[in-house]
Protein backbone atom coordinates (compact mmCIF):
# COMPACT_ATOMS: atom_id res chain seq x y z
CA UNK A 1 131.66 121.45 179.84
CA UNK A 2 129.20 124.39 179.70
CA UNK A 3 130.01 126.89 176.64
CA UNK A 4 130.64 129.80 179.37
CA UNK A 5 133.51 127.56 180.56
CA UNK A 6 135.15 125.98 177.24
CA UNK A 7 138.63 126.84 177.33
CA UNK A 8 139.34 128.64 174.05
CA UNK A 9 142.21 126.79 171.87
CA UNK A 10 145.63 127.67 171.32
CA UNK A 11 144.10 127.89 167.35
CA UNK A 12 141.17 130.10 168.24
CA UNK A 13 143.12 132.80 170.56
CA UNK A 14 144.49 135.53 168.68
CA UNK A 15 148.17 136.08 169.16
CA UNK A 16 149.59 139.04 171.07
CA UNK A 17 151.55 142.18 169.28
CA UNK A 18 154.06 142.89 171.36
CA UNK A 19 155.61 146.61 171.23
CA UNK A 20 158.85 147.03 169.99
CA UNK A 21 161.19 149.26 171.79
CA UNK A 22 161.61 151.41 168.66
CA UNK A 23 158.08 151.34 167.67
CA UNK A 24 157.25 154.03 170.22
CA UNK A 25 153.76 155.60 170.17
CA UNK A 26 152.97 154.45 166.80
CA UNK A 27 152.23 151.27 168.03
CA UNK A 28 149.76 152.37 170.78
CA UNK A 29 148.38 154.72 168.53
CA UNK A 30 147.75 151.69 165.40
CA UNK A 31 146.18 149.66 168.25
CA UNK A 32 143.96 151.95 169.52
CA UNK A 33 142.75 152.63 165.59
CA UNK A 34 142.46 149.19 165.31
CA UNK A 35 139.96 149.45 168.40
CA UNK A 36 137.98 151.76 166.43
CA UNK A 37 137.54 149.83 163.47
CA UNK A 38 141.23 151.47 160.94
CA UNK A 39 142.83 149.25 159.61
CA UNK A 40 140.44 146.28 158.67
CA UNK A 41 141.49 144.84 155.44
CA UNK A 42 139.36 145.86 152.51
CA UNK A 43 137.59 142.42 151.88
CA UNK A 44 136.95 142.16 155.62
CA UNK A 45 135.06 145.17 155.87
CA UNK A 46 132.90 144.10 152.85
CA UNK A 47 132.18 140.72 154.24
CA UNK A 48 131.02 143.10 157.29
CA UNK A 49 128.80 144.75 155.23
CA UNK A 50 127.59 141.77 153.34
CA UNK A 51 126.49 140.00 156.66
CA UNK A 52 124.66 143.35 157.60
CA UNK A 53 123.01 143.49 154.36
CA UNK A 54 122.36 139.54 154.34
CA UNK A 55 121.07 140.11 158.34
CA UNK A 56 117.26 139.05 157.64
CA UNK A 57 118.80 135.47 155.72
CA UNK A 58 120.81 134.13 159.42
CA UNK A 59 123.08 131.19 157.13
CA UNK A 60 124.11 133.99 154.49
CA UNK A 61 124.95 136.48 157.26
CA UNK A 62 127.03 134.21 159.61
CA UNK A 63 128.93 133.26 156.57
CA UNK A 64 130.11 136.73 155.48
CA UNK A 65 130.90 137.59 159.07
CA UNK A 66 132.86 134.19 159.56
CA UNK A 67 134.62 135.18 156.56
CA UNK A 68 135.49 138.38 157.71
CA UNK A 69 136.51 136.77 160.93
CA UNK A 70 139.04 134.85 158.77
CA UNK A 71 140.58 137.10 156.90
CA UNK A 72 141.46 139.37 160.00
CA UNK A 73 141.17 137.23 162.96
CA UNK A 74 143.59 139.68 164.55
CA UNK A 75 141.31 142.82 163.74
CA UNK A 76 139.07 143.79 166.91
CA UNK A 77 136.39 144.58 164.51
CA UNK A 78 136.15 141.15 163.14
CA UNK A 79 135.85 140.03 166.60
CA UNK A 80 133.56 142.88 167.68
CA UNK A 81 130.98 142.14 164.23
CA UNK A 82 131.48 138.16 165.07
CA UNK A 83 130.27 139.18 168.76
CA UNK A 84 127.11 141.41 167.86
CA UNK A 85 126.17 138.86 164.98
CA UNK A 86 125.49 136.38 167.79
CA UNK A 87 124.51 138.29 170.46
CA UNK A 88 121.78 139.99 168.40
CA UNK A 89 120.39 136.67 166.99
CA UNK A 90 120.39 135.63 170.89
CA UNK A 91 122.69 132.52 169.99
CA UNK A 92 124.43 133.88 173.80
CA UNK A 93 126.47 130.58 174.18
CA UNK A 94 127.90 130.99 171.21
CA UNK A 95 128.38 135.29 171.66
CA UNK A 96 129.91 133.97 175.47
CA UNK A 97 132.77 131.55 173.46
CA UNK A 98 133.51 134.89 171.18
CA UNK A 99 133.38 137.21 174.19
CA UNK A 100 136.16 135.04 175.80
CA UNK A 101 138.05 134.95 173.00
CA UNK A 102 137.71 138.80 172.48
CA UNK A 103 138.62 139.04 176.13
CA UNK A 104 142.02 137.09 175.37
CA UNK A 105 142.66 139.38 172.54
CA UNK A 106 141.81 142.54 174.48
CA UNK A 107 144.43 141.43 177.14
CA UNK A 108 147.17 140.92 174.73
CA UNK A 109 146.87 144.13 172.99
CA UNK A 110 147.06 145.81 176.59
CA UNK A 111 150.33 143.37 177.80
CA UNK A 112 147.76 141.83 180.64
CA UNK A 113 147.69 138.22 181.92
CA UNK A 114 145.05 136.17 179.78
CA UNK A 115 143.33 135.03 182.72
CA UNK A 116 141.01 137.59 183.55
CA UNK A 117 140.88 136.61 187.16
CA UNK A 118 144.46 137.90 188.00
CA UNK A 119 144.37 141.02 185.91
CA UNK A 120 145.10 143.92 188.74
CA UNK A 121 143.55 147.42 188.14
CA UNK A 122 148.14 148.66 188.45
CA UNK A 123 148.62 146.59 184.68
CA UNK A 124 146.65 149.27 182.36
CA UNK A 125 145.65 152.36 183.22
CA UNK A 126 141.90 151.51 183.60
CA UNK A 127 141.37 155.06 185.16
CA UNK A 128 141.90 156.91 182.23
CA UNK A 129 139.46 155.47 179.72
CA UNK A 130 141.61 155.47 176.75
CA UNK A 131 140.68 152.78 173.70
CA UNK A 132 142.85 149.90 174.82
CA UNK A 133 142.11 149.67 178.57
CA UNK A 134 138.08 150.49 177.45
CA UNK A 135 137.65 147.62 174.74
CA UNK A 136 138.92 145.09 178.02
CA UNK A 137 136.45 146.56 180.40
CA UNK A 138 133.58 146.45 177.88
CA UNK A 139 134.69 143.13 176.95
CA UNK A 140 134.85 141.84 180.37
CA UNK A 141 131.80 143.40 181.23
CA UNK A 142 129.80 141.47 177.98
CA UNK A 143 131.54 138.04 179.42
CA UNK A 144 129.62 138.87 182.45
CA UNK A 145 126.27 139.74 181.49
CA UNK A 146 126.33 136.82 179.04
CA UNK A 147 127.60 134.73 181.99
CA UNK A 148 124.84 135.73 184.18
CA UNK A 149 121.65 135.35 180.83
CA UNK A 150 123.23 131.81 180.67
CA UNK A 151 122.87 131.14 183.69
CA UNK A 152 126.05 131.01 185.59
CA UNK A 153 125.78 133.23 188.36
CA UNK A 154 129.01 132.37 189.81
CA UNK A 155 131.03 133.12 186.97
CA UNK A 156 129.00 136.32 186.20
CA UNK A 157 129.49 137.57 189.67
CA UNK A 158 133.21 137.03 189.67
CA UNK A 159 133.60 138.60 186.41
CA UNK A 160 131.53 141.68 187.48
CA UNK A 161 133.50 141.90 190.83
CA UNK A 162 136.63 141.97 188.85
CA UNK A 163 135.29 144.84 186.36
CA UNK A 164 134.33 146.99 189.21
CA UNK A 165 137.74 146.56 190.96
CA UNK A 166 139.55 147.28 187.61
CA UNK A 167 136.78 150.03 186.92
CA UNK A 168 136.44 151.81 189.96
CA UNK A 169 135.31 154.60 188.86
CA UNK A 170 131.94 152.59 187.53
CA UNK A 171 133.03 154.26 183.56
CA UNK A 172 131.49 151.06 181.88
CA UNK A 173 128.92 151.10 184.74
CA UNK A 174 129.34 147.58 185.81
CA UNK A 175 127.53 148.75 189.04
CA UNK A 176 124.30 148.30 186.72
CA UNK A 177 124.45 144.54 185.86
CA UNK A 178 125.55 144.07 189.80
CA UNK A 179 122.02 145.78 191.34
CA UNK A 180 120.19 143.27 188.65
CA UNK A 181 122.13 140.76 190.46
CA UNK A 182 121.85 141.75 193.59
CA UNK A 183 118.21 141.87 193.19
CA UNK A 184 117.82 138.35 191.61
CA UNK A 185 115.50 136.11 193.94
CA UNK A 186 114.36 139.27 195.96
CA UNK A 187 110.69 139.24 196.29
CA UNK A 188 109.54 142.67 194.35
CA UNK A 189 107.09 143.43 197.20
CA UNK A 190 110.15 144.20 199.57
């Protein structure tokens, strides 16, 4: 199984927090904070800074950011820092397996399906641009470039069809990555 396609396991996916009925807007509003990077237990922003500091040394910096990864697993940032650590070393298989399981935890914290393939642009209001709704677009949109530099241009495609019918408006300019597609194979004389 190719690393763009391992599932992610029951272990690895992040659980949902569901709203409460009496939590109001003080859940939406913690959630989108968390987006931004509030709320990340004190430790786990140090590892986060450790593994910056520790960047030129690749073993010491994947520790600290695994680290942080484990003490909030449920933090976006973790996820987000875990993400960049990889993608920036150009380990992509192993930023793709993240990116998916970012993706999962980006649809639970907006209540939509986990399967990015049925998500509907009606479940979030992907119009408006507001933190929630932007971290899944973003985070669908880094599956699919990843998708596409590993090469699986099937799964890439679908993914990027899917942003720009959730993202119609092209905010997370999707329509980018889809003219590089579009243009793969073309001769450059034409």
């Amino acid at each position: 199984m190719s690393p763009a396609t391992t599932p992610i396991s029951r272990s690895s996916a992040v659980a949902p927090l569901p709203p409460t009925a009496d939590a109001g807007g003080d859940w939406l509003e913690a959630l989108e904070n968390a987006c931004l990077g509030f709320g990340l237990p004190a430790e786990a922003e140090q590892e986060i800074r450790l593994a910056g500091a520790a960047y030129h040394a690749e073993a010491e910096a994947e520790r600290h950011v695994l680290r942080a990864f484990e003490l909030a697993p449920g933090h976006p940032a973790t996820h987000i820092a875990l993400y960049r650590f990889y993608f920036y070393r150009n380990r992509l298989a192993e930023a793709l397996t993240v990116g998916l399981r970012c993706l999962a935890h980006a649809a639970s914290i907006n209540g939509l399906p986990h399967d990015w393939r049925v998500v509907a642009p009606s479940q979030a209001d992907f119009g408006h641009y507001s933190v929630l709704p932007r971290f899944y677009l973003f985070t669908l949109k880094g599956c699919a470039y990843l998708s596409l530099r590993l090469g699986n241009l099937e799964q890439g495609d679908a993914m990027l069809t899917k942003l720009m019918e959730l993202d119609a408006a092209d905010k997370v300019g999707g329509s980018v990555l889809r003219g590089v597609l579009d243009r793969l194979g073309q001769d450059d004389d034409d």
